[in-house]
C-alpha atoms as a PDB file:
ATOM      1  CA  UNK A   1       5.022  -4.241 -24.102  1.00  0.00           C
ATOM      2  CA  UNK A   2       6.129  -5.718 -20.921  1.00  0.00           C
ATOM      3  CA  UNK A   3       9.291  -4.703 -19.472  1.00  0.00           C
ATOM      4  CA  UNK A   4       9.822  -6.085 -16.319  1.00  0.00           C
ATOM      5  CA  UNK A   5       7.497  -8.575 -14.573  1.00  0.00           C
ATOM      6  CA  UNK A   6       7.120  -8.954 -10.726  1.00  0.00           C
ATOM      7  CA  UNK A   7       6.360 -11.694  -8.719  1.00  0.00           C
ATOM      8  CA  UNK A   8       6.156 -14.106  -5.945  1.00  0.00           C
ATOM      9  CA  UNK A   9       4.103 -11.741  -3.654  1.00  0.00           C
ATOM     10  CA  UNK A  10       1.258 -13.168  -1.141  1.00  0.00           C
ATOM     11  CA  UNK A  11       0.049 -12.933   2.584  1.00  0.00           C
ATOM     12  CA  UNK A  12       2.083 -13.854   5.448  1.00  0.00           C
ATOM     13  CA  UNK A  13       2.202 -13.650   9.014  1.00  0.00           C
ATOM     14  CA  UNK A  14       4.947 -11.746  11.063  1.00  0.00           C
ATOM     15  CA  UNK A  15       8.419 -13.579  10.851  1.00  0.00           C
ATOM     16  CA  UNK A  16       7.579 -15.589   7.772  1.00  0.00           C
ATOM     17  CA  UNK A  17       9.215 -14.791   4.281  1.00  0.00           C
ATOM     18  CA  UNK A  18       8.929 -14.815   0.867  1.00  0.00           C
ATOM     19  CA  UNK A  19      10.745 -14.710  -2.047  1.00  0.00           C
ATOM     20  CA  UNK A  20      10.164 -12.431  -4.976  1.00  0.00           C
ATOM     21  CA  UNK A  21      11.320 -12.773  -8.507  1.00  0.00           C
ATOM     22  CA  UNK A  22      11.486 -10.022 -10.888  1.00  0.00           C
ATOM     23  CA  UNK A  23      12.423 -10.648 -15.352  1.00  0.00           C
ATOM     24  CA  UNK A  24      13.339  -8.340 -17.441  1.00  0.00           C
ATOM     25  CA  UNK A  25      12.133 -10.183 -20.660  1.00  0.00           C
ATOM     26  CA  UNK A  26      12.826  -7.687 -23.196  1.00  0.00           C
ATOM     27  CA  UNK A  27      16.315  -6.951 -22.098  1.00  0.00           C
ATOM     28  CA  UNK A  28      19.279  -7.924 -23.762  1.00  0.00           C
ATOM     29  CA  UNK A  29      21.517  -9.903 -21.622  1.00  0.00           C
ATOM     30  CA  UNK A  30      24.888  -7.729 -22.094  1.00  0.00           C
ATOM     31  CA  UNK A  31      22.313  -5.302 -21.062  1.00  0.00           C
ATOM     32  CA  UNK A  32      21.157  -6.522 -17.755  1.00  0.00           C
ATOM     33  CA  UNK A  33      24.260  -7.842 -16.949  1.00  0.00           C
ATOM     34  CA  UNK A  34      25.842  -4.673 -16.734  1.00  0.00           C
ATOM     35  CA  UNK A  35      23.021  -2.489 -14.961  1.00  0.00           C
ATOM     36  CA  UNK A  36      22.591  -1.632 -11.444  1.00  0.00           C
ATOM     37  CA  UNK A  37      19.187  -3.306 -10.520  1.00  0.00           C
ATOM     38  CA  UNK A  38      17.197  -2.461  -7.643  1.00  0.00           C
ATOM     39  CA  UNK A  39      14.313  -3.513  -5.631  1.00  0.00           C
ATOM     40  CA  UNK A  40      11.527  -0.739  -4.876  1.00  0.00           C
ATOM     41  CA  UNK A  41       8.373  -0.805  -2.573  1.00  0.00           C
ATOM     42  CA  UNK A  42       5.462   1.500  -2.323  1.00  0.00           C
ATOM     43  CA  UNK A  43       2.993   1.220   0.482  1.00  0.00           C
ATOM     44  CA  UNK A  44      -0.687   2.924   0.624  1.00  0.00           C
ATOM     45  CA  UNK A  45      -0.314   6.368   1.023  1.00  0.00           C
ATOM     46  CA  UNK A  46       3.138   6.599   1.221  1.00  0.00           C
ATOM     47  CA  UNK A  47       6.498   7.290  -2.006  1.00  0.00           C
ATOM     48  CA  UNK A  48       7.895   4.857  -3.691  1.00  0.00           C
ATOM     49  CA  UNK A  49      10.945   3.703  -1.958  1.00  0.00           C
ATOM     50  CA  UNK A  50      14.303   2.075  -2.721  1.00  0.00           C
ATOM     51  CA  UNK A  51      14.379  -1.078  -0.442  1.00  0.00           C
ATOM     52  CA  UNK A  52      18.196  -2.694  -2.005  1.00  0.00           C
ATOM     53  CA  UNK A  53      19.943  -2.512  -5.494  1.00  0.00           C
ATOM     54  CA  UNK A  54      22.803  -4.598  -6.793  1.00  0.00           C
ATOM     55  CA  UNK A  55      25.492  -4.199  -9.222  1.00  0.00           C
ATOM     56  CA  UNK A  56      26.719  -5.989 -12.010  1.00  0.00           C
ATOM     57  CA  UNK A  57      29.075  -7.577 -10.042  1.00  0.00           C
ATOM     58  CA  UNK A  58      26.659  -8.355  -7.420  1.00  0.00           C
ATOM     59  CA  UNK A  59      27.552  -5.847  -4.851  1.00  0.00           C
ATOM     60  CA  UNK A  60      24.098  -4.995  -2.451  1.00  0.00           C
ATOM     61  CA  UNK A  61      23.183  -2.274  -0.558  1.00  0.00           C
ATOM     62  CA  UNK A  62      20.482  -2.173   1.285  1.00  0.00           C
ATOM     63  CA  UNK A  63      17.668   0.245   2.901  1.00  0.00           C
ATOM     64  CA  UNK A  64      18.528   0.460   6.785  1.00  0.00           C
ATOM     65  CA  UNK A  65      14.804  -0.692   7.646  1.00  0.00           C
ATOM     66  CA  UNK A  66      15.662  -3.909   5.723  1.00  0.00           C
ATOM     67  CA  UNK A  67      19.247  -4.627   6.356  1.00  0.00           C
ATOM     68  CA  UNK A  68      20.089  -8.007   7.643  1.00  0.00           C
ATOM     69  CA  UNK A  69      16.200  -9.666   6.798  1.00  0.00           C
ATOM     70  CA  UNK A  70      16.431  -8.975   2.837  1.00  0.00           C
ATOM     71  CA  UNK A  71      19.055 -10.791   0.586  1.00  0.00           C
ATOM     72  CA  UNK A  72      18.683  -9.717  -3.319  1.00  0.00           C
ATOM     73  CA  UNK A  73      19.875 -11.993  -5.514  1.00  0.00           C
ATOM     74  CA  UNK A  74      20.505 -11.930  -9.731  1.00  0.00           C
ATOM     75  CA  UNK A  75      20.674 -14.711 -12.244  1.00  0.00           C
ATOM     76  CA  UNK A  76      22.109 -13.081 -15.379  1.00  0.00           C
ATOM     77  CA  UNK A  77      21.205 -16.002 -17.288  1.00  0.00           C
ATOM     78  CA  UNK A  78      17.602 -16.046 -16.477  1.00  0.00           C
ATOM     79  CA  UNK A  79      17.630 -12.001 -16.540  1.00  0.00           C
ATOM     80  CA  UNK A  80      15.960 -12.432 -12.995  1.00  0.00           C
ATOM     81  CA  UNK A  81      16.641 -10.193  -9.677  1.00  0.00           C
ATOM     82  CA  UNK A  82      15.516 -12.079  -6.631  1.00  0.00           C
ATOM     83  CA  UNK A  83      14.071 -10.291  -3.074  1.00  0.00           C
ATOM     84  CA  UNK A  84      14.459 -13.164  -0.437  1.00  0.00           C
ATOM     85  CA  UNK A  85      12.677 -11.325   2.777  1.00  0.00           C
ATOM     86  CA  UNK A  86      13.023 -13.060   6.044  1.00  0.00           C
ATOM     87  CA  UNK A  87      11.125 -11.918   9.178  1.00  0.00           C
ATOM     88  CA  UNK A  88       8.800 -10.044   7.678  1.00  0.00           C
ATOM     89  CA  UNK A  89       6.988  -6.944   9.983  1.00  0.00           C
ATOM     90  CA  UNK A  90       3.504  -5.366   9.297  1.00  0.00           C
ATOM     91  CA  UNK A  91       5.338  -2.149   7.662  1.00  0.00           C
ATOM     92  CA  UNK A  92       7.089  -4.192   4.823  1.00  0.00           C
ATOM     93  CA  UNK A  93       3.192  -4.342   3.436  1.00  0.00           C
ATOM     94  CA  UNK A  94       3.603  -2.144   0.216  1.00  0.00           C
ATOM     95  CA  UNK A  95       3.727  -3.279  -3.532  1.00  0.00           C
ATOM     96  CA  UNK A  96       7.190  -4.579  -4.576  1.00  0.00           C
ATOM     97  CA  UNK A  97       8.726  -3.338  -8.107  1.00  0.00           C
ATOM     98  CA  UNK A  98      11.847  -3.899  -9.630  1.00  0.00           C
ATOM     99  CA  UNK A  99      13.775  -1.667 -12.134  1.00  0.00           C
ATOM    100  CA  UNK A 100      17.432  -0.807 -13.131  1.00  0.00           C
ATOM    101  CA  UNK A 101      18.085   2.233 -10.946  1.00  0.00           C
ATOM    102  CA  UNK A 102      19.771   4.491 -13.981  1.00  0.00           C
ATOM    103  CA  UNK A 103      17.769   4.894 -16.478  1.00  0.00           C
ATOM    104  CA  UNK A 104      14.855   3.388 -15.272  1.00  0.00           C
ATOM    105  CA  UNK A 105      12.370   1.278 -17.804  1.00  0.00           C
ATOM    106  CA  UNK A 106       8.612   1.798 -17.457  1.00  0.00           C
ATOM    107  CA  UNK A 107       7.456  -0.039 -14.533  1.00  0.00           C
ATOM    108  CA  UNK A 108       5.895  -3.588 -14.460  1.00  0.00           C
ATOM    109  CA  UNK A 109       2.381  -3.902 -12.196  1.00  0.00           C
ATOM    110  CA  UNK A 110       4.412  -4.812  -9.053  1.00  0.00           C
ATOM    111  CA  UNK A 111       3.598  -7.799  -6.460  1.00  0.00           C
ATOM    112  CA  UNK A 112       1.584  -6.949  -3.268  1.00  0.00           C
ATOM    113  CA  UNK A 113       3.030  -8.190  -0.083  1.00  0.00           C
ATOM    114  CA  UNK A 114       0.648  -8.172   3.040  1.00  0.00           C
ATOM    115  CA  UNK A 115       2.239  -8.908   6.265  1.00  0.00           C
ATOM    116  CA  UNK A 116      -0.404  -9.507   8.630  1.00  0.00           C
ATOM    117  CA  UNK A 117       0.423  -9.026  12.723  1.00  0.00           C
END
């Protein structure tokens, strides 16, 4: 049973972007409306990391490595978080997840993003 699906990941150069999408099928709306989403990444080798989350009322925060080139983005009608990633470096490479950050639901299979130099 499919909680959250990722995607929208590929292979890009340096400074080009992408835009992920993330739905969480099986959740009610009141229910995503009202939780604190978040975008994670986890590159080879390395933790899983909390790139940017966003309230309910669409407040963002975001990881200091990707301030000012990541923008998320939710659509409470399509239950859909959004990762739009502008000038994208070699070390955003990693596998992009999304989940609500409290209370976290079992995690989807993620989207690979390659940035190639």
């Amino acid at each position: 049973q499919v909680h959250l699906v990722e995607s929208g990941g590929g292979l890009v150069q340096a400074g080009g972007s992408l835009r992920l999408s993330c739905k969480a099928p099986r959740m009610i709306t009141s229910t995503f409306n009202s939780a604190i989403m978040g975008w994670y990444r986890q590159a080879p080798g390395k933790e899983r990391e909390l790139v940017a989350t966003m309230t309910h009322g669409r407040e963002a925060n975001y990881a200091e490595s990707v301030k000012g080139r990541f923008t998320m983005s939710r659509d409470s009608t399509r239950k859909t978080v959004y990762l739009q990633m502008n000038d994208l470096k070699p070390e955003d490479t990693a596998v992009y997840y999304c989940n609500r950050v409290t209370q976290g639901l079992p995690w989807g299979q993620g989207t690979q993003v390659t940035v190639a130099s």
